[in-house]
N, C-alpha and C. Protein backbone atom coordinates (compact mmCIF):
# COMPACT_ATOMS: atom_id res chain seq x y z
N UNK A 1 -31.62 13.45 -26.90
CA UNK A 1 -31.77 14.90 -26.93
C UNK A 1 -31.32 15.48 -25.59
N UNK A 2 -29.99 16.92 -25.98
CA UNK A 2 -30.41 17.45 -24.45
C UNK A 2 -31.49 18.31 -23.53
N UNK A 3 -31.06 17.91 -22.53
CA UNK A 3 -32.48 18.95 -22.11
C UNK A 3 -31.83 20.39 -21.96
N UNK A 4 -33.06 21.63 -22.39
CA UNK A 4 -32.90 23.03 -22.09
C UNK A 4 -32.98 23.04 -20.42
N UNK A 5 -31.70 23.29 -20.10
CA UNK A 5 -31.81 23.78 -18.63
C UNK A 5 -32.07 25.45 -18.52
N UNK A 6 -32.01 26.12 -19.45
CA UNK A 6 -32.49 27.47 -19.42
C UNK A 6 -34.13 28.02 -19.64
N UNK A 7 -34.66 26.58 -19.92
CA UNK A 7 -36.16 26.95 -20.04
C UNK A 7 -36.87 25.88 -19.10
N UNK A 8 -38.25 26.09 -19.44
CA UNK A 8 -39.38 25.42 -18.53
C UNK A 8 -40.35 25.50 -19.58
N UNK A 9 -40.89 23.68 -19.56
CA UNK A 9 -41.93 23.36 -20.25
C UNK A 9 -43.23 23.81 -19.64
N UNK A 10 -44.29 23.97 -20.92
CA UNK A 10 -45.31 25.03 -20.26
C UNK A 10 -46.39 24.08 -19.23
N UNK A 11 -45.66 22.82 -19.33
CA UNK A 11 -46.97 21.91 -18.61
C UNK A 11 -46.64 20.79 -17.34
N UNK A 12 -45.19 21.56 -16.49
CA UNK A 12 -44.82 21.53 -15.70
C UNK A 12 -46.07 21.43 -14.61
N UNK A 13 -45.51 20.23 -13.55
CA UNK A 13 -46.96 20.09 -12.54
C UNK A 13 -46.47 20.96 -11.10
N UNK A 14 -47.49 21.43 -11.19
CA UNK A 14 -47.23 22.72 -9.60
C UNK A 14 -47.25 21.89 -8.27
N UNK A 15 -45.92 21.88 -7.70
CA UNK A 15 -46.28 21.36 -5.97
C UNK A 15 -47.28 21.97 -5.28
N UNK A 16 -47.63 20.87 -4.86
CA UNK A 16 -48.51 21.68 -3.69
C UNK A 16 -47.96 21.64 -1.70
N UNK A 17 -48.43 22.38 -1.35
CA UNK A 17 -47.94 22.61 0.21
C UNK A 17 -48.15 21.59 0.71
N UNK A 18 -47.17 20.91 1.02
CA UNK A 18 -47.69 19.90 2.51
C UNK A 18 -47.44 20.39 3.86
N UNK A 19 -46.93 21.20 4.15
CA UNK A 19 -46.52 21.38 5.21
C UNK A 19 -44.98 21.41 5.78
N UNK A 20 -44.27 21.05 4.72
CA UNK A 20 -42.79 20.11 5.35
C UNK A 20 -42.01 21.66 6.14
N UNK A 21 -42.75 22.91 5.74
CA UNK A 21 -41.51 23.71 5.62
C UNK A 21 -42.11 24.37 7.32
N UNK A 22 -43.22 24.38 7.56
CA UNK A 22 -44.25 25.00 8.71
C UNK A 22 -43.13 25.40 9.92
N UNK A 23 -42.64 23.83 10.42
CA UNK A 23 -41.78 24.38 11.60
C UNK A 23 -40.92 24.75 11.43
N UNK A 24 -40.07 25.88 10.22
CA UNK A 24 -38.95 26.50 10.32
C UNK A 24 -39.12 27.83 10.50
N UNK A 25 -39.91 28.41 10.51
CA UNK A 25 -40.47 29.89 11.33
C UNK A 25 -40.57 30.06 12.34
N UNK A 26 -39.65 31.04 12.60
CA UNK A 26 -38.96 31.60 14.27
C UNK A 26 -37.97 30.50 14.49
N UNK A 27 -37.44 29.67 13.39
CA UNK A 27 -36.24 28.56 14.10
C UNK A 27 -35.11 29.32 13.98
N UNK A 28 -34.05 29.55 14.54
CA UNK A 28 -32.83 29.38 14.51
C UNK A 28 -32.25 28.10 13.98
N UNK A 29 -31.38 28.17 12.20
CA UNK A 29 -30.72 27.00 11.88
C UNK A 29 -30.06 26.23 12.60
N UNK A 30 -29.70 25.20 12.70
CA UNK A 30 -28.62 24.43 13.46
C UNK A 30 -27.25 24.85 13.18
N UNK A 31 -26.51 24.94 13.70
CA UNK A 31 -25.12 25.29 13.17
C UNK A 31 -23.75 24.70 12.56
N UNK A 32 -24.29 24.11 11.25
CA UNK A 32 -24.15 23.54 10.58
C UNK A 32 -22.97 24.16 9.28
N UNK A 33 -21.45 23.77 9.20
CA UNK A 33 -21.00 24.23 8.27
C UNK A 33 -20.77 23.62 7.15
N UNK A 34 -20.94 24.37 5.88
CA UNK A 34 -21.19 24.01 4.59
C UNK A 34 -20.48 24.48 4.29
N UNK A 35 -19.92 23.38 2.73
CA UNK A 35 -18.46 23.96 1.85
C UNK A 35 -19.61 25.11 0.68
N UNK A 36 -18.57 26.11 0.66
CA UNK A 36 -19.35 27.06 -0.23
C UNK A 36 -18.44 26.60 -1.36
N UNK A 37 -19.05 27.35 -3.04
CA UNK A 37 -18.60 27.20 -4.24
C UNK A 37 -17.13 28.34 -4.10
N UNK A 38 -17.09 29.02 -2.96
CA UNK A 38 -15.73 30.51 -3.35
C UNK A 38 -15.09 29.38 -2.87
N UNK A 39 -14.57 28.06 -2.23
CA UNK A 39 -14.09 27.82 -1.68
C UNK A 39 -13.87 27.61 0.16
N UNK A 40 -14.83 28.96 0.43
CA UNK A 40 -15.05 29.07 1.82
C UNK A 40 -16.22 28.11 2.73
N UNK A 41 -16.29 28.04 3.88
CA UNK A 41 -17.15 27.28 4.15
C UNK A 41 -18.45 28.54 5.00
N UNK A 42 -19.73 28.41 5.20
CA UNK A 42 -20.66 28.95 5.62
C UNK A 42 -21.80 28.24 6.59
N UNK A 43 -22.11 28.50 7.68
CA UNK A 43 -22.78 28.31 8.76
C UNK A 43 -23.86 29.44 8.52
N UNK A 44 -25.06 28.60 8.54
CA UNK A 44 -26.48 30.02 7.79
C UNK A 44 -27.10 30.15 9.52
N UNK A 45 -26.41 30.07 10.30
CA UNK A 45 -27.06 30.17 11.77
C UNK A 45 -26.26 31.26 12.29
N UNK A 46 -24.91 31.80 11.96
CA UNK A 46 -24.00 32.58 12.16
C UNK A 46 -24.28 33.43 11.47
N UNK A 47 -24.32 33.54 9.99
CA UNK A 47 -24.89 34.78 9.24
C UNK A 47 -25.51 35.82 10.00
N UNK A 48 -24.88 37.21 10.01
CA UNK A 48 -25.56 38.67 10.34
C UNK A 48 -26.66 39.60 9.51
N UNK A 49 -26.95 39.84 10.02
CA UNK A 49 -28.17 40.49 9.16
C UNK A 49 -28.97 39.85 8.35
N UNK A 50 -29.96 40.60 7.47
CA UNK A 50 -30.69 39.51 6.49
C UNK A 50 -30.49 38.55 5.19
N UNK A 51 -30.43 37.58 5.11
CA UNK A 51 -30.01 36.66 3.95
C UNK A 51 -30.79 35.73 3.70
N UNK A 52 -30.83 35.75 2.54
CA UNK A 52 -31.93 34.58 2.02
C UNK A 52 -31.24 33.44 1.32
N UNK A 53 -31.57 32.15 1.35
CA UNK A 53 -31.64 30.68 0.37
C UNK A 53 -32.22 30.15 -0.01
N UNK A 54 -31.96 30.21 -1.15
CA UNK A 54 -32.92 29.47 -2.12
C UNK A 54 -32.47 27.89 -2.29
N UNK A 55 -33.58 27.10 -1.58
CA UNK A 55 -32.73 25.25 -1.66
C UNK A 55 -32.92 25.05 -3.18
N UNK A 56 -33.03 24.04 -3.76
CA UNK A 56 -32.97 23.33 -5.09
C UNK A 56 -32.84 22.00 -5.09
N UNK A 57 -33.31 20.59 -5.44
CA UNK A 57 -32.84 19.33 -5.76
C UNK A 57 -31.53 19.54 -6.61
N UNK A 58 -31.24 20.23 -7.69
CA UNK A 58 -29.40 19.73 -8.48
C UNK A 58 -30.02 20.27 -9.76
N UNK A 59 -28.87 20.56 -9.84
CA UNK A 59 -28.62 21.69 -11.51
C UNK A 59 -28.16 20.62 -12.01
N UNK A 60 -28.62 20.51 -13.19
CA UNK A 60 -28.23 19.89 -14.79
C UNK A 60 -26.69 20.23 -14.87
N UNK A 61 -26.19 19.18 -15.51
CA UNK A 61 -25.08 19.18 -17.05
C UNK A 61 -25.55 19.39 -18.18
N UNK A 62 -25.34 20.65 -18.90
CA UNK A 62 -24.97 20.68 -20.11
C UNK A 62 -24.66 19.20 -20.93
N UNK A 63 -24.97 18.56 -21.88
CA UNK A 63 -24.51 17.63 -22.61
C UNK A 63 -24.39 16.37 -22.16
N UNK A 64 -25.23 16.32 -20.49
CA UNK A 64 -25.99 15.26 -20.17
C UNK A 64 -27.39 14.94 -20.10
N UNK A 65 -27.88 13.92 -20.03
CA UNK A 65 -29.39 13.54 -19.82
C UNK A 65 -29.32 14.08 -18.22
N UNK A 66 -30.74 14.27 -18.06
CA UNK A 66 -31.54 14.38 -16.73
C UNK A 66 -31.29 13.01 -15.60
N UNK A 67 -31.52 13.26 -14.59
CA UNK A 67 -31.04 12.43 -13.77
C UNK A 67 -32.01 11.02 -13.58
N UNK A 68 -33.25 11.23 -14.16
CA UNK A 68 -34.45 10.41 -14.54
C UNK A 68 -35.16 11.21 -15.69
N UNK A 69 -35.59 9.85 -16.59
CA UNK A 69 -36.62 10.27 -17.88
C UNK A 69 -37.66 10.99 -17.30
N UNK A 70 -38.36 10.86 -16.61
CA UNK A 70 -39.65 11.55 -16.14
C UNK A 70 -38.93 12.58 -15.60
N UNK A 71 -38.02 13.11 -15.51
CA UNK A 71 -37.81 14.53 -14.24
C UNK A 71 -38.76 15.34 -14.01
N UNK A 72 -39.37 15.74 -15.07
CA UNK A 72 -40.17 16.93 -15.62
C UNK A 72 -41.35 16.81 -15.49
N UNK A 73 -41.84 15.59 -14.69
CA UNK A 73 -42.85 15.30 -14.32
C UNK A 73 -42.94 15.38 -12.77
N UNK A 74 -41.83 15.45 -11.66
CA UNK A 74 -41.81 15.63 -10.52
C UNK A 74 -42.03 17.00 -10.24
N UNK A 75 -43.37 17.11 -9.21
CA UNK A 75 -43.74 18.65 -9.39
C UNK A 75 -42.39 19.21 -8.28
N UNK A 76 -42.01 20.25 -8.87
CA UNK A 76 -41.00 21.14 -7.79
C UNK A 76 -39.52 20.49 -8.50
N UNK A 77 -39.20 19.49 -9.33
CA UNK A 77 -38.11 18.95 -9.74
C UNK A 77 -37.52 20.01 -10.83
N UNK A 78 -38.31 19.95 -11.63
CA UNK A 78 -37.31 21.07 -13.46
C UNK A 78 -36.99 22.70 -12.63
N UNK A 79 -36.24 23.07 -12.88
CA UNK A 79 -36.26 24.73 -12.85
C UNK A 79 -34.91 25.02 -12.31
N UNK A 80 -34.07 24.03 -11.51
CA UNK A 80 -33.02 24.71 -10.89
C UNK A 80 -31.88 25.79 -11.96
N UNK A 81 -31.55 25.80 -12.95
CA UNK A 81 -30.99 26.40 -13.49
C UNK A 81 -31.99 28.11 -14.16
N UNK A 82 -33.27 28.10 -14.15
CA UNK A 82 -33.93 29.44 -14.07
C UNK A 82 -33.99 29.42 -12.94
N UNK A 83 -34.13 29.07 -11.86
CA UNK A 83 -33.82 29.47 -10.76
C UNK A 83 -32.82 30.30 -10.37
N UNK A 84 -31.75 29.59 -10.56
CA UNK A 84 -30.41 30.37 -9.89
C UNK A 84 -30.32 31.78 -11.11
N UNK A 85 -30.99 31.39 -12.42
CA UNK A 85 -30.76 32.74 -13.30
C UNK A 85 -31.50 33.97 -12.44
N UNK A 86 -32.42 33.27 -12.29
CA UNK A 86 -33.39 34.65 -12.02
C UNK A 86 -32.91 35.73 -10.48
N UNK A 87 -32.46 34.56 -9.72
CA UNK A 87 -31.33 34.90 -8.76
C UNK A 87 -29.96 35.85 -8.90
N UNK A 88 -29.83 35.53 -9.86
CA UNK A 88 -28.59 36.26 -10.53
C UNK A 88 -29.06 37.79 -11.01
N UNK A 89 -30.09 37.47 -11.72
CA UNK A 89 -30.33 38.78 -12.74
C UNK A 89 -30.84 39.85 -11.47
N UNK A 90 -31.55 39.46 -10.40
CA UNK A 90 -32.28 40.06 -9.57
C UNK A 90 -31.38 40.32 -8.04
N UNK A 91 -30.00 40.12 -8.00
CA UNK A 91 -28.96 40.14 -6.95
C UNK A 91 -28.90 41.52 -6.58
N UNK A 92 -28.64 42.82 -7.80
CA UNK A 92 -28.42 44.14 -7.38
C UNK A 92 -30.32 44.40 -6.61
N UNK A 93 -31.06 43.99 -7.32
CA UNK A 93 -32.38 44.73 -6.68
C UNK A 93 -32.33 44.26 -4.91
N UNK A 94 -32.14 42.79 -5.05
CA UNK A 94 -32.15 42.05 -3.25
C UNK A 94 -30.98 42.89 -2.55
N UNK A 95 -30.11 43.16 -3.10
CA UNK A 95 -28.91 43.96 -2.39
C UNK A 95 -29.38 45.15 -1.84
N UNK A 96 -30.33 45.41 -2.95
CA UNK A 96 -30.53 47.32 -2.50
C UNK A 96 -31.84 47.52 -1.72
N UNK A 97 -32.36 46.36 -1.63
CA UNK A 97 -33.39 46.04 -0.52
C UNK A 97 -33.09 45.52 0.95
N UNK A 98 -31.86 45.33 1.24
CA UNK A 98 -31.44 44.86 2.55
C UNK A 98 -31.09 43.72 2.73
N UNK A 99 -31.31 42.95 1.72
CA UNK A 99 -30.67 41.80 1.65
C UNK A 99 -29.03 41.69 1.97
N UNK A 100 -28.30 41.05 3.10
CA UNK A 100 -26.78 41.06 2.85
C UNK A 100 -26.26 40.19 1.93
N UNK A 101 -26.82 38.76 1.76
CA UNK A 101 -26.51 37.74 0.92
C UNK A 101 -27.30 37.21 0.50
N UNK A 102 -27.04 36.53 -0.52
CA UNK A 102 -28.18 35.39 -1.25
C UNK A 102 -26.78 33.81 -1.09
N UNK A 103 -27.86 33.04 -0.67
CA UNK A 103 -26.89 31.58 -1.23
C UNK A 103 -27.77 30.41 -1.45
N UNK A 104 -27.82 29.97 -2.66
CA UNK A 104 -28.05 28.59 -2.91
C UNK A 104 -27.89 27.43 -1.95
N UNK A 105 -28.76 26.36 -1.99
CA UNK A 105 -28.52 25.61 -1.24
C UNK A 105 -28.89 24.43 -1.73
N UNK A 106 -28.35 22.78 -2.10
CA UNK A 106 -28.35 21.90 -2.57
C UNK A 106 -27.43 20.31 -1.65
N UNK A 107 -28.44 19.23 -2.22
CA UNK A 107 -27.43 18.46 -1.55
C UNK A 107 -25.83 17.56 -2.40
N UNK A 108 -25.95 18.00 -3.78
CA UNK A 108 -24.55 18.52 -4.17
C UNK A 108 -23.32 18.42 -3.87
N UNK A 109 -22.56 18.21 -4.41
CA UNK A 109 -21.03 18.37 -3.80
C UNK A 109 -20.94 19.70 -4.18
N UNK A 110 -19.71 20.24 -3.57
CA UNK A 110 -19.26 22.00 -4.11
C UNK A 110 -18.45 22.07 -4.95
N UNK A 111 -17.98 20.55 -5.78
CA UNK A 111 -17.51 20.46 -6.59
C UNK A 111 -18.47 20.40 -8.27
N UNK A 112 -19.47 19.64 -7.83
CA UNK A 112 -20.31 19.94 -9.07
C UNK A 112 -21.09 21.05 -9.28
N UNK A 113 -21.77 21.79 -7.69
CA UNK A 113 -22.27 23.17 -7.93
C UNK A 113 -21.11 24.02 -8.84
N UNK A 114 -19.77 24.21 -8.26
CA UNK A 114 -19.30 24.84 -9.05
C UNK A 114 -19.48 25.12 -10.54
N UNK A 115 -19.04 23.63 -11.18
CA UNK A 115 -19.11 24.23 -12.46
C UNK A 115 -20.65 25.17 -12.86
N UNK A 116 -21.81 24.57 -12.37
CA UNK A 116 -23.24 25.59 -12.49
C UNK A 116 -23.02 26.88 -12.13
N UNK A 117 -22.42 27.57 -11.00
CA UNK A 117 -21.67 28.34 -10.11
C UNK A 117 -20.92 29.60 -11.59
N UNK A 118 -19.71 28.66 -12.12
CA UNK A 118 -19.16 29.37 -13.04
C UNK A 118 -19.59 29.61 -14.35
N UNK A 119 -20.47 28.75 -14.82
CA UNK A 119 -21.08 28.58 -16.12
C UNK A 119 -22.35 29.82 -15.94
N UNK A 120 -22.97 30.16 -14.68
CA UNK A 120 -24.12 31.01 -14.77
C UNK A 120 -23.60 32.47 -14.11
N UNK A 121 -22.42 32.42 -14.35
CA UNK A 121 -21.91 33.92 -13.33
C UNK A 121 -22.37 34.12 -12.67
N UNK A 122 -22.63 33.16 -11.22
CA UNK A 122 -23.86 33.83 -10.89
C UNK A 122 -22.33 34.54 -9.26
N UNK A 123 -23.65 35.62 -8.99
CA UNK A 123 -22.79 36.71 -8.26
C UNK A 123 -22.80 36.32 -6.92
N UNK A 124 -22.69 34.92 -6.35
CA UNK A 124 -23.22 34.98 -4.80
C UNK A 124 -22.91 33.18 -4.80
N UNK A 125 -22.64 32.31 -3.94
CA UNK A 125 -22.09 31.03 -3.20
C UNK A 125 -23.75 30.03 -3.44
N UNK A 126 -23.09 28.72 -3.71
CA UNK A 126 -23.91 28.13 -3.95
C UNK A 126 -23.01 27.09 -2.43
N UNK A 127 -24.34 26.66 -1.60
CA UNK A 127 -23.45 26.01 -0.68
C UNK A 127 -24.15 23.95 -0.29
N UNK A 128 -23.11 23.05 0.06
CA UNK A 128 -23.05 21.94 -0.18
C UNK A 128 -23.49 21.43 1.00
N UNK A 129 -24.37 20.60 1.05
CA UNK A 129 -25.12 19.36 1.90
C UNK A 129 -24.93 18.58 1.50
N UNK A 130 -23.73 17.47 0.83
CA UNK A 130 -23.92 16.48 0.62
C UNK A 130 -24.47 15.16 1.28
N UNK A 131 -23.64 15.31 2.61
CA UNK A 131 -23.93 14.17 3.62
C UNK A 131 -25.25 14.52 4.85
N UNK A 132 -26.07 15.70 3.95
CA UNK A 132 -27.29 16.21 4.32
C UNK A 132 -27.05 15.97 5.48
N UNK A 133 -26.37 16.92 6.44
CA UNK A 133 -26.25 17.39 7.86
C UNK A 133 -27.45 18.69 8.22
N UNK A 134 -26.78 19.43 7.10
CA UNK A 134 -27.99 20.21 7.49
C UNK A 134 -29.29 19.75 7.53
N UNK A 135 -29.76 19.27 6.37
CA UNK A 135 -30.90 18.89 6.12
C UNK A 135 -31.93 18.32 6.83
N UNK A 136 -30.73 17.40 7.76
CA UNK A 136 -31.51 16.12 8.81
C UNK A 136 -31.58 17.32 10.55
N UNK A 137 -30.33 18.33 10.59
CA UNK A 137 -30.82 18.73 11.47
C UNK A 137 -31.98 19.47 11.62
N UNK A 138 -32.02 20.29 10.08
CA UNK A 138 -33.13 21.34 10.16
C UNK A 138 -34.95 20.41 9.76
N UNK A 139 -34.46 19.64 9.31
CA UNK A 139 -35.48 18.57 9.12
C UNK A 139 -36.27 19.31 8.10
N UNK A 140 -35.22 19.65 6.95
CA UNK A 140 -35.84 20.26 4.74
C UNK A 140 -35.98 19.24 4.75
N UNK A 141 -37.09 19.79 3.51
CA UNK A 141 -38.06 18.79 2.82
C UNK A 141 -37.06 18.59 1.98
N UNK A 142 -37.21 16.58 1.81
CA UNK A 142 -36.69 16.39 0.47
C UNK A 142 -37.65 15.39 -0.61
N UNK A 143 -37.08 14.73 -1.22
CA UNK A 143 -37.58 13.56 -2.27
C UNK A 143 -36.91 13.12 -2.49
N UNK A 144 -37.02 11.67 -2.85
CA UNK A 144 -35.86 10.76 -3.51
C UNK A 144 -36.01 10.11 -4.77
N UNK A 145 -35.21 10.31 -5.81
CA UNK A 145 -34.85 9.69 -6.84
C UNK A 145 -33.76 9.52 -7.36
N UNK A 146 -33.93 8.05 -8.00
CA UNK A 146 -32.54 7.43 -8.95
C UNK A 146 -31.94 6.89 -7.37
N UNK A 147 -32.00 6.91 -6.39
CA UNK A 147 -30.98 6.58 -5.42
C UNK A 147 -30.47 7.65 -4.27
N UNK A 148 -31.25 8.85 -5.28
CA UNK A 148 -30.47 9.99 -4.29
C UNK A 148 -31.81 11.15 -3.47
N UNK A 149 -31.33 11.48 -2.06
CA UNK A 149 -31.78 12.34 -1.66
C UNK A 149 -31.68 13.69 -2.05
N UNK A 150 -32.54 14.24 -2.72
CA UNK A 150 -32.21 15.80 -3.27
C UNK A 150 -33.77 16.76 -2.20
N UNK A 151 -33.34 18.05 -2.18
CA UNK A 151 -34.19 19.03 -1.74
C UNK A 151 -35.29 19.37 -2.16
N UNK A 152 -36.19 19.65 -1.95
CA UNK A 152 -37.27 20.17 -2.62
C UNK A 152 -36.73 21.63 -2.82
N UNK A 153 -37.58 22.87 -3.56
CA UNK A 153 -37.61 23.98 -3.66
C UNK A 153 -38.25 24.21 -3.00
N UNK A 154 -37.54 25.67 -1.82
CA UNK A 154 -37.79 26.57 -1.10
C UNK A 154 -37.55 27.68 -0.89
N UNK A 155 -37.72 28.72 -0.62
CA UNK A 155 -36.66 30.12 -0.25
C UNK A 155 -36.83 30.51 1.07
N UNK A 156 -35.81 30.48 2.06
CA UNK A 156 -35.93 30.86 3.33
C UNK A 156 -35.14 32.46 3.54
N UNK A 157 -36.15 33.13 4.59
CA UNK A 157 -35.63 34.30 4.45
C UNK A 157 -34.64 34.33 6.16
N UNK A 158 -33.43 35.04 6.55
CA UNK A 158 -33.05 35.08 7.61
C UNK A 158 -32.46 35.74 8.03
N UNK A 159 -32.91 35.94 9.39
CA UNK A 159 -32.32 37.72 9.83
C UNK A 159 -31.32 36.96 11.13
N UNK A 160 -30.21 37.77 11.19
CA UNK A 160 -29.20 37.14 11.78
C UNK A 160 -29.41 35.02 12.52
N UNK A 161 -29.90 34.39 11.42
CA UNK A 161 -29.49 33.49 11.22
C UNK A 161 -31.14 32.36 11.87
N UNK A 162 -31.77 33.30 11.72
CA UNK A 162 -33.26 32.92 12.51
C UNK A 162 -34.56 33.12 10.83
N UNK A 163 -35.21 32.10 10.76
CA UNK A 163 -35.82 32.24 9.65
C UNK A 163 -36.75 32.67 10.05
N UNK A 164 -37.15 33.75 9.08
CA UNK A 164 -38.34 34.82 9.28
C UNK A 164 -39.33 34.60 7.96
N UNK A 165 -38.86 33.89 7.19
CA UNK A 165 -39.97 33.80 6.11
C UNK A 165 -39.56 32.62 5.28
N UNK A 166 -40.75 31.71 4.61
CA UNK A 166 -40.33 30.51 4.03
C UNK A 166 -41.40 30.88 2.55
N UNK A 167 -40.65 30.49 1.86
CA UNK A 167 -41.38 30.24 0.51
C UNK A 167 -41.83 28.78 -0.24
N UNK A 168 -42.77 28.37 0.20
CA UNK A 168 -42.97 26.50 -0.15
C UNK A 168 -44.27 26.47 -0.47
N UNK A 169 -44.43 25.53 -1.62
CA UNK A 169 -43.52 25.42 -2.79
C UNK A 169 -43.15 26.70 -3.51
N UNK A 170 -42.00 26.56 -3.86
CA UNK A 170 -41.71 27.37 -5.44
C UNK A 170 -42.16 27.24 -6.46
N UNK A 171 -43.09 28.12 -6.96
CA UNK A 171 -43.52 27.74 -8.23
C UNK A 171 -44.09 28.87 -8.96
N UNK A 172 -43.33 29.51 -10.28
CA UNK A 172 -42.43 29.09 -10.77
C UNK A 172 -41.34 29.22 -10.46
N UNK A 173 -40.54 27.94 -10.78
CA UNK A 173 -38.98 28.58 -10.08
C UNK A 173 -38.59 29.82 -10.70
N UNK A 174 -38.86 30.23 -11.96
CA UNK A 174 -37.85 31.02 -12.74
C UNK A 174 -38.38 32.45 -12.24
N UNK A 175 -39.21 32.63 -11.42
CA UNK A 175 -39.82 33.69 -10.65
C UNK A 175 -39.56 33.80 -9.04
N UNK A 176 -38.63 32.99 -8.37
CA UNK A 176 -38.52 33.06 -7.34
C UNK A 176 -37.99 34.37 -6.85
N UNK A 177 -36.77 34.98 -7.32
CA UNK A 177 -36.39 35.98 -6.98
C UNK A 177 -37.22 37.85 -6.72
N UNK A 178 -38.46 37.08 -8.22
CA UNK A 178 -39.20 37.99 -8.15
C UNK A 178 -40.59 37.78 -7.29
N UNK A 179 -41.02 36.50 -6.77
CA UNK A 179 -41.67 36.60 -5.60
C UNK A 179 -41.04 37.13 -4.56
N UNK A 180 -40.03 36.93 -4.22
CA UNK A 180 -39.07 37.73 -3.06
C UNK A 180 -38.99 38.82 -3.07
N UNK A 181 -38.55 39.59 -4.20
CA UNK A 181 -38.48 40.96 -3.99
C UNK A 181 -40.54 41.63 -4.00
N UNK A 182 -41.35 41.09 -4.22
CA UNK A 182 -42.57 41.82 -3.99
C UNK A 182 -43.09 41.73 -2.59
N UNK A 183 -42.52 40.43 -2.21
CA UNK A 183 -43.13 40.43 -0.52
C UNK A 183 -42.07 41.34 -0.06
N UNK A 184 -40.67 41.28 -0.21
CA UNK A 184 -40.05 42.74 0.34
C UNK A 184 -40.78 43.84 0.58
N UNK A 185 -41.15 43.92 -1.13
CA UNK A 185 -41.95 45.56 -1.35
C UNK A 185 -43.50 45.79 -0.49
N UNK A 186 -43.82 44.63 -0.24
CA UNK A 186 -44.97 44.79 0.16
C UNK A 186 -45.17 45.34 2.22
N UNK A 187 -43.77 45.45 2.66
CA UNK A 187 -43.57 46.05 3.82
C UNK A 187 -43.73 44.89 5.15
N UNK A 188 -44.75 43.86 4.70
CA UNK A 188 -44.54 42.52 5.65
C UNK A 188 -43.41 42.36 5.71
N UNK A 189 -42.11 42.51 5.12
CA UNK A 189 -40.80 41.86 5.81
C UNK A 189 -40.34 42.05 6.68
């Protein structure tokens, strides 16, 4: 059977905080460049003004199995594809809130984000850590399965390239965008 990457089972297990994300408030990223999905490459330490990323472990294939039978049992693992939807649907509201950019962040090639990239229209760069440079400098949380290092879910918020707000864990993913925009609204930003 394939799996619905557009939904979430109702009995999904909630991460809980460990801490991994604590020392990235008031950090300045490392300056670190990443292949984006336009083709371009992006340094999130250079970025002007405010921009947020949302990390992810890896978006599904369509008309493949999951990357492990249990996936859906790793709390913080299922959701990347409502994730990036809800990202998408919610891009004009983050725009008109001050947001300059939104970008995904995965350890991925920018060759497989893409096709997720084009398949979800989504309006904004999904960008590549494969050989997790960033990752190891900024020292993101990850997990490992099947062999591979993937990200946990997070959303970091950043004002010319200095993180001012972390979201850990995500949960639900398919609500991330809309936890973001209420702490916006709520004038703490």
């Amino acid at each position: 059977m394939d799996p619905d990457y557009l939904s979430l089972p109702d009995d999904l297990p909630v991460p809980v905080d460990d801490g991994a994300t604590a020392h990235l408030v008031g950090r300045r990223l490392p300056d670190v460049s990443l292949e984006a999905t336009d083709g371009g490459r992006v340094s999130l330490a250079r970025l002007a003004g405010r921009s947020v990323v949302y990390a992810y472990p890896r978006t599904g294939e369509p008309g493949r199995p999951n990357l492990v039978a249990d996936w859906d049992a790793i709390p913080g693992a299922r959701g990347c594809t409502p994730q990036a939807c809800d990202f998408r649907d919610h891009h004009a509201q983050l725009l008109a809130r001050g947001i300059a950019r939104v970008h995904g962040l995965s350890t991925q090639t920018s060759a497989y984000q893409r096709e997720a990239a084009e398949r979800l229209r989504l309006p904004f760069t999904l960008l590549a850590d494969p050989h997790r440079a960033l990752v190891q400098a900024a020292r993101l949380p990850t997990f490992s399965v099947a062999g591979q290092i993937l990200l946990r879910r997070f959303t970091l918020v950043l004002d010319d390239g200095i993180v001012t707000k972390v979201f850990y864990p995500v949960f639900p993913p398919d609500r991330s965008a809309v936890e973001l925009l209420a702490w916006l609204d709520t004038g703490e930003a």
